[in-house]
C-alpha atoms as a PDB file:
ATOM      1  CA  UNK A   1      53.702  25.409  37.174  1.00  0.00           C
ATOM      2  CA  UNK A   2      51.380  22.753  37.606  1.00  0.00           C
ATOM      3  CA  UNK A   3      49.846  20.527  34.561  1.00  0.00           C
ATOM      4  CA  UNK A   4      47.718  17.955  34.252  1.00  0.00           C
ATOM      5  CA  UNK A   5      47.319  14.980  31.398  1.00  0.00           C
ATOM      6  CA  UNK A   6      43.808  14.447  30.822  1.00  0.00           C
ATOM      7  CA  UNK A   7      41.171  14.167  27.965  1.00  0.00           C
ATOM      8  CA  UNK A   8      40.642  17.822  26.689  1.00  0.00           C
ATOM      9  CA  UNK A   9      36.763  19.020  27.942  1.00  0.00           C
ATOM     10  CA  UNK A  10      36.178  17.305  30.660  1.00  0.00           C
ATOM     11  CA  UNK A  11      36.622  20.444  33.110  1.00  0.00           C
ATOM     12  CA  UNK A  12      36.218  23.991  33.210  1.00  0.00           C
ATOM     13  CA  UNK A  13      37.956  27.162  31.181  1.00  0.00           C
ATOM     14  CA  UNK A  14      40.012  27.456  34.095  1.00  0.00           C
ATOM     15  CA  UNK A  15      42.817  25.274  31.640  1.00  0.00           C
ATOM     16  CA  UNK A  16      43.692  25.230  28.567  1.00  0.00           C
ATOM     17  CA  UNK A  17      45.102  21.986  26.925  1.00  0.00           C
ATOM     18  CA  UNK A  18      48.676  21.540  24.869  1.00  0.00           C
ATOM     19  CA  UNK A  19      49.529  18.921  22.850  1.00  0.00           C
ATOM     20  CA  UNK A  20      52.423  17.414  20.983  1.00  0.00           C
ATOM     21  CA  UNK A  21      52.329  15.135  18.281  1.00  0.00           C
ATOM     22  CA  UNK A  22      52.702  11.780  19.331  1.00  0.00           C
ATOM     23  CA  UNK A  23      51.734  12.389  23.142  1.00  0.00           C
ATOM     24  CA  UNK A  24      48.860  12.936  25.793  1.00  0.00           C
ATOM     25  CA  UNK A  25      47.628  16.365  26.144  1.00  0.00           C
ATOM     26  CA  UNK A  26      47.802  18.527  28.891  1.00  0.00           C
ATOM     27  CA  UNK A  27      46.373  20.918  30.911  1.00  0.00           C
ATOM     28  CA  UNK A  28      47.728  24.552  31.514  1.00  0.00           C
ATOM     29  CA  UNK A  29      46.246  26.239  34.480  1.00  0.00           C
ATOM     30  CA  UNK A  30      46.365  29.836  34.299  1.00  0.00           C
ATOM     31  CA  UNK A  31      48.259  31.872  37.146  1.00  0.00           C
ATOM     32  CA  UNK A  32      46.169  31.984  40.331  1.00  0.00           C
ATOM     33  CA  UNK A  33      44.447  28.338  39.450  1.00  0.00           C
ATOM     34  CA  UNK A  34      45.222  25.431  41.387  1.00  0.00           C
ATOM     35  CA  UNK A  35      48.676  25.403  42.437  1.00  0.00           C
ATOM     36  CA  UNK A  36      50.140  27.825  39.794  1.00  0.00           C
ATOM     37  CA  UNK A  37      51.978  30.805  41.598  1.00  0.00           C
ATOM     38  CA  UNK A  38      49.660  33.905  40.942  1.00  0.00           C
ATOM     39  CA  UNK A  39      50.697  36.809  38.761  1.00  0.00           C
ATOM     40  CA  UNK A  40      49.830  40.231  40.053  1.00  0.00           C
ATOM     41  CA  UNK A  41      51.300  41.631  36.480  1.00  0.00           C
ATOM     42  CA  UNK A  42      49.261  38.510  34.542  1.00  0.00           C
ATOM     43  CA  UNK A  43      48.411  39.809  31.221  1.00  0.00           C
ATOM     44  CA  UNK A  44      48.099  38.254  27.750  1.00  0.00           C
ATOM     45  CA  UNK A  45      51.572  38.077  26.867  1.00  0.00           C
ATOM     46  CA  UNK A  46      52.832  36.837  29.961  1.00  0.00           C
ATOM     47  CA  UNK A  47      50.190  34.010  29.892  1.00  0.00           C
ATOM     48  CA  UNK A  48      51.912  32.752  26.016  1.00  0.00           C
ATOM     49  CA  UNK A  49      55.263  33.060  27.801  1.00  0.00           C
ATOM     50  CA  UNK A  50      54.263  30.679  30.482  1.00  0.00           C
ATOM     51  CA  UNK A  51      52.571  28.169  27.996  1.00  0.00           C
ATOM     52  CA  UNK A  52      55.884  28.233  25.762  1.00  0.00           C
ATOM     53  CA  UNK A  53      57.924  27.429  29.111  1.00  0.00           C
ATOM     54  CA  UNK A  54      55.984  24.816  30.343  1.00  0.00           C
ATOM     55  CA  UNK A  55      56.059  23.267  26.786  1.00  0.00           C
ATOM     56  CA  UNK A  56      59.860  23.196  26.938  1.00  0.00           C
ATOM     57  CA  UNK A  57      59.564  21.758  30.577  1.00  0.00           C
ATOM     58  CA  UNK A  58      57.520  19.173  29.153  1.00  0.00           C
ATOM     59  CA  UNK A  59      59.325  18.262  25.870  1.00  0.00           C
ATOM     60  CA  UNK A  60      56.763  18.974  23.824  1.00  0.00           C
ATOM     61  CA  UNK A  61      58.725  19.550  20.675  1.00  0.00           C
ATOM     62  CA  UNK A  62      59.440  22.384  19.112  1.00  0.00           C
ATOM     63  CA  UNK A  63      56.060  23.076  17.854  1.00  0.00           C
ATOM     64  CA  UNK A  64      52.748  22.145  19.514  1.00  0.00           C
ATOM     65  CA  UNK A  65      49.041  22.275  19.111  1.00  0.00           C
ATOM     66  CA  UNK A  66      46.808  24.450  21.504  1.00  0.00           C
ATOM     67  CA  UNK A  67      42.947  24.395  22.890  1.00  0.00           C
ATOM     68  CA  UNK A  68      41.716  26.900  24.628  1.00  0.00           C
ATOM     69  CA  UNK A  69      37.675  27.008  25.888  1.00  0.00           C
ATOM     70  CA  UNK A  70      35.857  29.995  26.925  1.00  0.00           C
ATOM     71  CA  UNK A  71      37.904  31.988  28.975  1.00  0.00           C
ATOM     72  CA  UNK A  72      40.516  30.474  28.067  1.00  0.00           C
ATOM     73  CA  UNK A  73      40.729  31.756  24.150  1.00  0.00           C
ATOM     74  CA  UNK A  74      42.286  34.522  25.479  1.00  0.00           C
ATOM     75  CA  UNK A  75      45.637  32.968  25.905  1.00  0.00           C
ATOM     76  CA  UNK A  76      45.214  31.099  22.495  1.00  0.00           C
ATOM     77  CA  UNK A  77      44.734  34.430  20.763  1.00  0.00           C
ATOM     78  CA  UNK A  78      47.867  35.387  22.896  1.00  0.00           C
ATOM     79  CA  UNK A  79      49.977  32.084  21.927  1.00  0.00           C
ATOM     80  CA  UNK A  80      48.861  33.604  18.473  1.00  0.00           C
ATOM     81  CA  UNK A  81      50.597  36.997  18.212  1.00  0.00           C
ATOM     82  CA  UNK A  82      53.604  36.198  21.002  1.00  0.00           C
ATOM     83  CA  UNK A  83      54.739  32.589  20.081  1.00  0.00           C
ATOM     84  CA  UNK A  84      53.171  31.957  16.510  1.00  0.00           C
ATOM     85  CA  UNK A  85      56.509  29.940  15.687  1.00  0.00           C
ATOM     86  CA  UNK A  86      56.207  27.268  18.501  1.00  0.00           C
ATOM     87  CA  UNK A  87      52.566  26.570  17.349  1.00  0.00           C
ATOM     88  CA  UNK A  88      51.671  23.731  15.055  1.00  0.00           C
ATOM     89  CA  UNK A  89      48.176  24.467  15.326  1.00  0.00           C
ATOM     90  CA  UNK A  90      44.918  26.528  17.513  1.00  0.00           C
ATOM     91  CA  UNK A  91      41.245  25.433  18.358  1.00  0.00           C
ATOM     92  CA  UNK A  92      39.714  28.115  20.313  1.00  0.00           C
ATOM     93  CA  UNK A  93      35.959  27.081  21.446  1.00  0.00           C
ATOM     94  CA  UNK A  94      33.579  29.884  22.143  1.00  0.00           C
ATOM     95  CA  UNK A  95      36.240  31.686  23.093  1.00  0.00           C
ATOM     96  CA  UNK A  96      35.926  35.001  25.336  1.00  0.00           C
ATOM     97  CA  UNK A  97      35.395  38.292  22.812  1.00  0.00           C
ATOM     98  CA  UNK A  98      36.584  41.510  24.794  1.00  0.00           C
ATOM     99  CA  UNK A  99      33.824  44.149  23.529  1.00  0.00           C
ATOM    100  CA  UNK A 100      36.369  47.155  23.297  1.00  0.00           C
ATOM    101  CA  UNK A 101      38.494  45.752  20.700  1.00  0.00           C
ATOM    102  CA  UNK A 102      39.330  48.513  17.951  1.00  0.00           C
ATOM    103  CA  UNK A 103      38.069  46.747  15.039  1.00  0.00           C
ATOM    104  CA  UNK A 104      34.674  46.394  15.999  1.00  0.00           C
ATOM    105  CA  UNK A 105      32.705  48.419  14.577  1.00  0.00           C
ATOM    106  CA  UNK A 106      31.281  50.398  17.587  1.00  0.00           C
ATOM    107  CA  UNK A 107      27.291  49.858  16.932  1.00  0.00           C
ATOM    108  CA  UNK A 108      27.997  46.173  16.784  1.00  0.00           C
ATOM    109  CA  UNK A 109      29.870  45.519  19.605  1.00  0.00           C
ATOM    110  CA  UNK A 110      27.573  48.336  21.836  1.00  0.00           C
ATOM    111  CA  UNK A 111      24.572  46.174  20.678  1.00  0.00           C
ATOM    112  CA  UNK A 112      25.947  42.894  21.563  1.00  0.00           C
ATOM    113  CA  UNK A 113      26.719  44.200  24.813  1.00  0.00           C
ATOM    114  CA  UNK A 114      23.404  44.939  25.251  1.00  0.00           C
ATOM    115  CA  UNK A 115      22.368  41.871  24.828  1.00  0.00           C
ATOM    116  CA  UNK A 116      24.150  40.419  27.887  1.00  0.00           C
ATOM    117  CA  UNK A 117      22.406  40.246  31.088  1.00  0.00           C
ATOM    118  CA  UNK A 118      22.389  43.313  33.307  1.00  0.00           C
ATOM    119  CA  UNK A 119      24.610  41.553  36.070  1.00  0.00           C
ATOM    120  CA  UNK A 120      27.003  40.984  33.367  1.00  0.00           C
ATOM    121  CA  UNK A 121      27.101  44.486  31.462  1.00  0.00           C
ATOM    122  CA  UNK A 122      27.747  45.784  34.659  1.00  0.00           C
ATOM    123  CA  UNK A 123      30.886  43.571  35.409  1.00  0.00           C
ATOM    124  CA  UNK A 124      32.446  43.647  32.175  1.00  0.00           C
ATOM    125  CA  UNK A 125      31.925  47.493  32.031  1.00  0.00           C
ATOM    126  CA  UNK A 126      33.932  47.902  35.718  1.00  0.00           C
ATOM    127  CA  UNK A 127      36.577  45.333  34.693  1.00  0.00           C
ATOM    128  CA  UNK A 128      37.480  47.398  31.327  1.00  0.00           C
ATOM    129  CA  UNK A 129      36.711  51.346  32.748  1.00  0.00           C
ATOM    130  CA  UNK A 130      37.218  50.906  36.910  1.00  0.00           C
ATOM    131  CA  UNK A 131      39.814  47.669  37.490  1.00  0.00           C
ATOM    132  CA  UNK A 132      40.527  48.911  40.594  1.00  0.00           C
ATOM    133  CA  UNK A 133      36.798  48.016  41.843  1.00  0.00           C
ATOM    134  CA  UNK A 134      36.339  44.682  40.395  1.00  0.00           C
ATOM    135  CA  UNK A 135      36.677  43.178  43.853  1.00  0.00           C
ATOM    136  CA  UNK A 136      34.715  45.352  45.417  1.00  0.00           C
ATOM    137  CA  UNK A 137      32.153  44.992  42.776  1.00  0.00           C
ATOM    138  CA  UNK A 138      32.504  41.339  42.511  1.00  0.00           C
ATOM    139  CA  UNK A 139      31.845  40.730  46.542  1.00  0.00           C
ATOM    140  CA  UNK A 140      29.296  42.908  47.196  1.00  0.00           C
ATOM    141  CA  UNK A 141      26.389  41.673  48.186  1.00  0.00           C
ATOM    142  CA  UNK A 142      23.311  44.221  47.385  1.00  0.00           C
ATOM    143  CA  UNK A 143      23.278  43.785  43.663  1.00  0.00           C
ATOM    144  CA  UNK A 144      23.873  40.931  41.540  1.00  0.00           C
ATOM    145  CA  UNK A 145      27.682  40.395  39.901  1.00  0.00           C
ATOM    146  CA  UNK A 146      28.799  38.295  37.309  1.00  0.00           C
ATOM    147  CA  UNK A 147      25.871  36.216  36.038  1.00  0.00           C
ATOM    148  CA  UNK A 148      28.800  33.806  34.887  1.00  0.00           C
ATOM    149  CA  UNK A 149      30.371  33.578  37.935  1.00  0.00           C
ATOM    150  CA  UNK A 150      27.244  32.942  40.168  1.00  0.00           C
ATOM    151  CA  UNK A 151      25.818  30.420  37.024  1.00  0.00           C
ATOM    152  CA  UNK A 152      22.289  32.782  36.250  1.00  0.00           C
ATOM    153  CA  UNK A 153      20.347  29.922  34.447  1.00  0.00           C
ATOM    154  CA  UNK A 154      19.621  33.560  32.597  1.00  0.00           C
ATOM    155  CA  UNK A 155      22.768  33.352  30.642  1.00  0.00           C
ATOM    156  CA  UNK A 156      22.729  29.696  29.520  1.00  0.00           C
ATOM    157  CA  UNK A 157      20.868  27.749  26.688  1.00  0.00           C
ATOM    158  CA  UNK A 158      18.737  24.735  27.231  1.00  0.00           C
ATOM    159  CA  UNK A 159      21.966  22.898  25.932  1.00  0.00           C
ATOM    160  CA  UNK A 160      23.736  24.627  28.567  1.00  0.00           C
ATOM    161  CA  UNK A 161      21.382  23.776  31.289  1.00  0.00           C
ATOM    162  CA  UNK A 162      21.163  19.980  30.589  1.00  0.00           C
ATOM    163  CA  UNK A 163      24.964  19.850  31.034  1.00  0.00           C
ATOM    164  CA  UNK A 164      25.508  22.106  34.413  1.00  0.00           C
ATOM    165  CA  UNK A 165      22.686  19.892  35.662  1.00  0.00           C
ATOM    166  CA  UNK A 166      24.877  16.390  34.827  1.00  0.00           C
ATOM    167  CA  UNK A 167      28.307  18.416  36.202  1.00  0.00           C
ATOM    168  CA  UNK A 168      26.443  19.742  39.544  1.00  0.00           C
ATOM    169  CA  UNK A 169      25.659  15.848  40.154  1.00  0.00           C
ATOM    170  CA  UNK A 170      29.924  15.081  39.978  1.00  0.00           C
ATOM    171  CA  UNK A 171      32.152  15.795  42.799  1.00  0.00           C
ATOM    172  CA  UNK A 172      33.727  19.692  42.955  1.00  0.00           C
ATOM    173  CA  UNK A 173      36.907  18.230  44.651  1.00  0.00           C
ATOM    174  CA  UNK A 174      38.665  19.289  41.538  1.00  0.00           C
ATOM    175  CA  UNK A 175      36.343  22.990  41.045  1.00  0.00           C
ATOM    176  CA  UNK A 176      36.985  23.685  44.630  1.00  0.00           C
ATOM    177  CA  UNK A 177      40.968  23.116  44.214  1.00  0.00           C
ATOM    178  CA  UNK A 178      41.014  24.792  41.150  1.00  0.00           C
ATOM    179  CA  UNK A 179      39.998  28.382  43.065  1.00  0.00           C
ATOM    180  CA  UNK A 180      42.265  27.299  46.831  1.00  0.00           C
ATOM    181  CA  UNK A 181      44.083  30.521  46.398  1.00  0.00           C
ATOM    182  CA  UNK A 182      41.091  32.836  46.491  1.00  0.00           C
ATOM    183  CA  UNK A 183      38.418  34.025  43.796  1.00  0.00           C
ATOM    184  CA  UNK A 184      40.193  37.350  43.526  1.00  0.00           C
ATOM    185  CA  UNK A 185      43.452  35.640  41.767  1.00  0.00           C
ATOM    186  CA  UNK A 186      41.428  32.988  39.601  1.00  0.00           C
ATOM    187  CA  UNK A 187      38.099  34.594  38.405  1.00  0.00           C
ATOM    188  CA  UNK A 188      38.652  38.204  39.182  1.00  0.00           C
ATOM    189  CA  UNK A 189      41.775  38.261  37.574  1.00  0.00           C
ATOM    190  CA  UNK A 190      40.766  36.618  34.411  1.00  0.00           C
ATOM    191  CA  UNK A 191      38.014  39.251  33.876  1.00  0.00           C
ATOM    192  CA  UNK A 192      40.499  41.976  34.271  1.00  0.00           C
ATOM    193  CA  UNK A 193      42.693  40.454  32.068  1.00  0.00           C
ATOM    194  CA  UNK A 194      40.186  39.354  29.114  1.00  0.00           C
ATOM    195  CA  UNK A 195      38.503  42.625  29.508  1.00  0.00           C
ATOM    196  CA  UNK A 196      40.823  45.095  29.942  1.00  0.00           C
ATOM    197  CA  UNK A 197      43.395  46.455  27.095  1.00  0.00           C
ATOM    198  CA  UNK A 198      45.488  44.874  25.308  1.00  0.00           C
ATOM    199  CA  UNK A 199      48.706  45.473  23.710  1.00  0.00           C
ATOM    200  CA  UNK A 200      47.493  44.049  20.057  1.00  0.00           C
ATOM    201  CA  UNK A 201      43.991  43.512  18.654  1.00  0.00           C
ATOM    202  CA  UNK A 202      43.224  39.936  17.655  1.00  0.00           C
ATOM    203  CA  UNK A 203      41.606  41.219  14.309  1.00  0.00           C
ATOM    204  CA  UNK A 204      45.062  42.275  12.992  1.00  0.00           C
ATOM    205  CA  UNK A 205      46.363  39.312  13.192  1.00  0.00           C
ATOM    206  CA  UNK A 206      48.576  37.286  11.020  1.00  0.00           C
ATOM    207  CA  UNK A 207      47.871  33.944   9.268  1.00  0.00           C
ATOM    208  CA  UNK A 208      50.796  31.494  11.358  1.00  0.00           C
ATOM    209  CA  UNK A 209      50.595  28.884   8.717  1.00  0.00           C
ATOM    210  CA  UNK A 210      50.889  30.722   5.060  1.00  0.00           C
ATOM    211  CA  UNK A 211      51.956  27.247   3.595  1.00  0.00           C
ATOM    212  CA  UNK A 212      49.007  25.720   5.348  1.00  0.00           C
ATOM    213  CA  UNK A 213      50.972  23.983   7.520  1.00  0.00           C
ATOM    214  CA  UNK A 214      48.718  23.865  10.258  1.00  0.00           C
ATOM    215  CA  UNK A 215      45.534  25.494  11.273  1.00  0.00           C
ATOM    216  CA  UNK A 216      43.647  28.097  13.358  1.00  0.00           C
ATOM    217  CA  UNK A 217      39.841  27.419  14.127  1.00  0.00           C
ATOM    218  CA  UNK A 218      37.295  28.898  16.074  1.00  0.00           C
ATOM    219  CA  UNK A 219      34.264  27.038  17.481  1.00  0.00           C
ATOM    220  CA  UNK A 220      31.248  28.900  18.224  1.00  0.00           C
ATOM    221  CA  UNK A 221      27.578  27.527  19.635  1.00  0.00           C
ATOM    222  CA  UNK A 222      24.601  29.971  17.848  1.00  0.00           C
ATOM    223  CA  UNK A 223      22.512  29.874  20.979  1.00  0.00           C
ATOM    224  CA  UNK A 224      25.705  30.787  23.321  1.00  0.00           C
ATOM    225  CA  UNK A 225      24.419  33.417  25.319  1.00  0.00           C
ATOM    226  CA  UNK A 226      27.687  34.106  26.855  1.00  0.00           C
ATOM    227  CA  UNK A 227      29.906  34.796  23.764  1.00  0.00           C
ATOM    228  CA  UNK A 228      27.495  36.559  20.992  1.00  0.00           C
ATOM    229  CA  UNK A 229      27.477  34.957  17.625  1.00  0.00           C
ATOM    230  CA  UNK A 230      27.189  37.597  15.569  1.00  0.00           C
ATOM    231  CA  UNK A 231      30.876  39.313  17.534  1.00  0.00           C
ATOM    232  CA  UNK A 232      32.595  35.762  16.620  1.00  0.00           C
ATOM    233  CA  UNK A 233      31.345  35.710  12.735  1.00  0.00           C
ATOM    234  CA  UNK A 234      32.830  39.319  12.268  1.00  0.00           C
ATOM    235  CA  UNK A 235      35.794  38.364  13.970  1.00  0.00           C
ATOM    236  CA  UNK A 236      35.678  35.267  11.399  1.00  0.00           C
ATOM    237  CA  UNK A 237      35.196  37.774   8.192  1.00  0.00           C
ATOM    238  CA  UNK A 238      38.071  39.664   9.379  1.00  0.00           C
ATOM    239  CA  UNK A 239      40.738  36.626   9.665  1.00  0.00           C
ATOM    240  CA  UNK A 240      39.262  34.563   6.558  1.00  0.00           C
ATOM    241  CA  UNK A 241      42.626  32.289   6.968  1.00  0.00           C
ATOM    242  CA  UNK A 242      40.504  30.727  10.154  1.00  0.00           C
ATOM    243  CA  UNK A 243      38.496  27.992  10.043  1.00  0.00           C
ATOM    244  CA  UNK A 244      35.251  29.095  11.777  1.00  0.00           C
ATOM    245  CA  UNK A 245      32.588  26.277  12.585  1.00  0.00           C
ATOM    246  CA  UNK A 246      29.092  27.026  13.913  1.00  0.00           C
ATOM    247  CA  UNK A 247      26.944  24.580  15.656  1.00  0.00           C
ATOM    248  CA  UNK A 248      23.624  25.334  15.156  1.00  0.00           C
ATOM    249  CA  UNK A 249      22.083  24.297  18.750  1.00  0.00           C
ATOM    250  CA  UNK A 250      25.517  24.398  20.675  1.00  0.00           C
ATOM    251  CA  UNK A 251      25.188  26.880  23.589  1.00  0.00           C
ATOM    252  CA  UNK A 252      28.270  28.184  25.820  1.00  0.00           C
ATOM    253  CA  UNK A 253      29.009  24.663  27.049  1.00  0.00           C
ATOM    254  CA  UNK A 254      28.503  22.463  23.298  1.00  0.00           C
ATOM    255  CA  UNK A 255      32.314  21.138  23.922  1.00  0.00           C
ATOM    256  CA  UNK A 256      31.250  19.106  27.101  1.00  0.00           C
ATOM    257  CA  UNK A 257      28.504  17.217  25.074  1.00  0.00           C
ATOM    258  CA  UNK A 258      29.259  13.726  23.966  1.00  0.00           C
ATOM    259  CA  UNK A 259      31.688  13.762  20.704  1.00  0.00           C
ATOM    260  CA  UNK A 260      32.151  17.027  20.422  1.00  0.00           C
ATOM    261  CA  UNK A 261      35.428  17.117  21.621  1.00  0.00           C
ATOM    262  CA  UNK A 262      36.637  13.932  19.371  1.00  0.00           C
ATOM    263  CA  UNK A 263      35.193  16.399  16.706  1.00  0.00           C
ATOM    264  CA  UNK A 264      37.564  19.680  17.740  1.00  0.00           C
ATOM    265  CA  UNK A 265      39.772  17.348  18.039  1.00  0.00           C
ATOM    266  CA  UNK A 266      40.212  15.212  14.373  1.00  0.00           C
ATOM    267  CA  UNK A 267      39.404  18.624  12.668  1.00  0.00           C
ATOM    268  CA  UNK A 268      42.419  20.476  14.760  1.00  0.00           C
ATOM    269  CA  UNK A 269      45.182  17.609  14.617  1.00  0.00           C
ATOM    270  CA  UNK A 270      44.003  15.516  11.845  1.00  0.00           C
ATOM    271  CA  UNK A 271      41.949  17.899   8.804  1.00  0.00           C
ATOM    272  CA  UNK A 272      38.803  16.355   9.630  1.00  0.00           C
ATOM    273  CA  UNK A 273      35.761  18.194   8.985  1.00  0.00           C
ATOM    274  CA  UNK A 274      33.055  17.440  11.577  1.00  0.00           C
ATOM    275  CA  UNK A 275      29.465  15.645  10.563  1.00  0.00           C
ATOM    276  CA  UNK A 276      26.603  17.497  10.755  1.00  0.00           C
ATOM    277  CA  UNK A 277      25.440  18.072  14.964  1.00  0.00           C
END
C-alpha cells in the first residue's frame, strides 16, 4: 500500500486521509489508485480492512481519526460499521449516497435520481442493475457516460466551476499517476462498488462514541449537484448522533475552497464549530 502525508483537500476523492493524534495526516489511496495493488473482490469491507492495516503499518495508535471526500465517504461509512473500535473520530464531506439503500423511502430517493443528469442516471443505473457492462458502458463512445467522470460543467455549481477552472491551470502529474493502472480499476471500480449492494445499510448504523468520546460528521454543500441535499438531510434525521453541517453556497467541491478544510478540520479533531461561510 502506498500513502502519502499531505494537507487533507488538496487533491481528488481518489484518497481518503487518516490521522493520529499528535502526527501528519495521510493519504489512503483506494485499490487500483496510484500504486496500490488492485482488488478484483474490492468491496466496502475490504476497503476498512485495508485502512485498519495500513494504520498499524503506520503506527497510528490504536485509535485514529478519518476523512473521507466524495467518493471516498464510502469507505468512511465502511470504517464505520467494520472497525468502529479503531476510530477516534469521522468527517465525511459530501460524501457519495448510493440511491438503492433500504431506508430510503423509495419516492425520495427515485426523485433525487431524477434529478441527476441523464449521462449520470444512466451510469449509476448500469453500475447497480448490469455490473457486468459498466466498462462497456463507460467506453463507449455514441452516448455520453458519466457526467462526473468526463467533468459536464452540467453537474457542477458556479462554486464548483470557479475551482475546476483554478485546478485545470495546476499540473495533472499527480491526476494522471493517480489512474496509471487503467480507468477500469480506479473509476470504474469505485462506481461498482459505491453503487452496487452492500452487506449493511449506513442508516442502521450505530453511534461509535455513546460517551461522546469522539465524533461523526457529515459535510454537505446545498447547491452540490452531484450528491442531492435533500438524500444527505434524511440520512442526517435518521443518525441524529451525527453532526451534519450545511453550507449554504458550497457545491460538490466547497472542501477545496480556502479555509474550509481548517474548518472540517478544528470541528473533527478539536470540537470547533465552524463560522458562518
Amino acid at each position: 500500500m502506498e500513502y502519502r502525508k499531505t494537507r487533507p483537500g488538496t487533491r481528488s476523492s481518489q484518497y481518503m486521509h487518516l490521522i493520529a493524534p499528535r502526527t501528519s495526516p495521510c493519504l489512503f489511496p483506494r485499490a487500483g489508485y496510484g500504486e496500490s495493488d488492485p482488488n478484483p473482490k474490492r468491496d466496502v469491507k475490504s476497503e476498512a480492512l485495508d485502512i485498519e492495516e495500513l494504520a498499524d503499518q503506520l503506527e497510528l495508535g490504536q485509535k485514529f481519526y478519518v476523512l473521507g471526500a466524495s467518493m471516498g465517504g464510502y469507505s468512511v461509512w465502511g470504517c464505520l460499521q467494520y472497525i468502529p473500535h479503531r476510530l477516534a473520530g469521522a468527517a465525511l464531506v459530501v460524501p457519495v449516497i448510493n440511491y438503492w439503500w433500504p431506508s430510503f423511502p423509495a419516492e425520495l430517493s427515485r426523485q433525487a435520481f431524477k434529478k441527476l443528469v441523464v449521462p449520470e442516471q444512466r451510469t449509476l443505473w448500469i453500475a447497480h442493475n448490469v455490473p457486468s457492462l459498466l466498462y462497456l458502458w463507460m467506453t463507449q463512445k455514441w452516448l455520453p457516460s458519466s457526467a462526473a467522470a468526463m467533468h459536464n460543467p452540467e453537474i457542477f455549481s458556479k462554486h464548483d466551476m470557479e475551482v475546476l477552472q483554478k485546478m485545470m491551470a495546476m499540473p495533472r502529474t499527480i491526476e494522471n499517476k493517480s489512474r496509471q493502472q487503467g480507468t477500469y480499476e480506479s473509476i470504474h471500480r469505485d462506481l461498482l462498488v459505491a453503487f452496487g449492494s452492500w452487506d449493511f445499510d449506513p442508516m442502521n448504523s450505530t453511534n461509535p462514541f455513546p460517551q461522546n468520546e469522539g465524533s461523526v460528521h457529515i459535510w454537505q454543500g446545498y447547491e452540490d449537484r452531484l450528491v442531492l441535499v435533500e438524500l444527505q438531510r434524511y440520512i442526517s434525521k435518521k443518525l441524529p448522533w451525527i453532526k451534519y453541517h450545511e453550507v449554504p453556497e458550497g457545491g460538490h467541491m466547497f472542501m477545496l475552497v480556502d479555509g474550509w478544510t481548517d474548518r472540517i478540520l478544528k470541528a473533527l479533531l478539536v470540537g470547533e464549530e465552524p463560522s458562518a461561510a
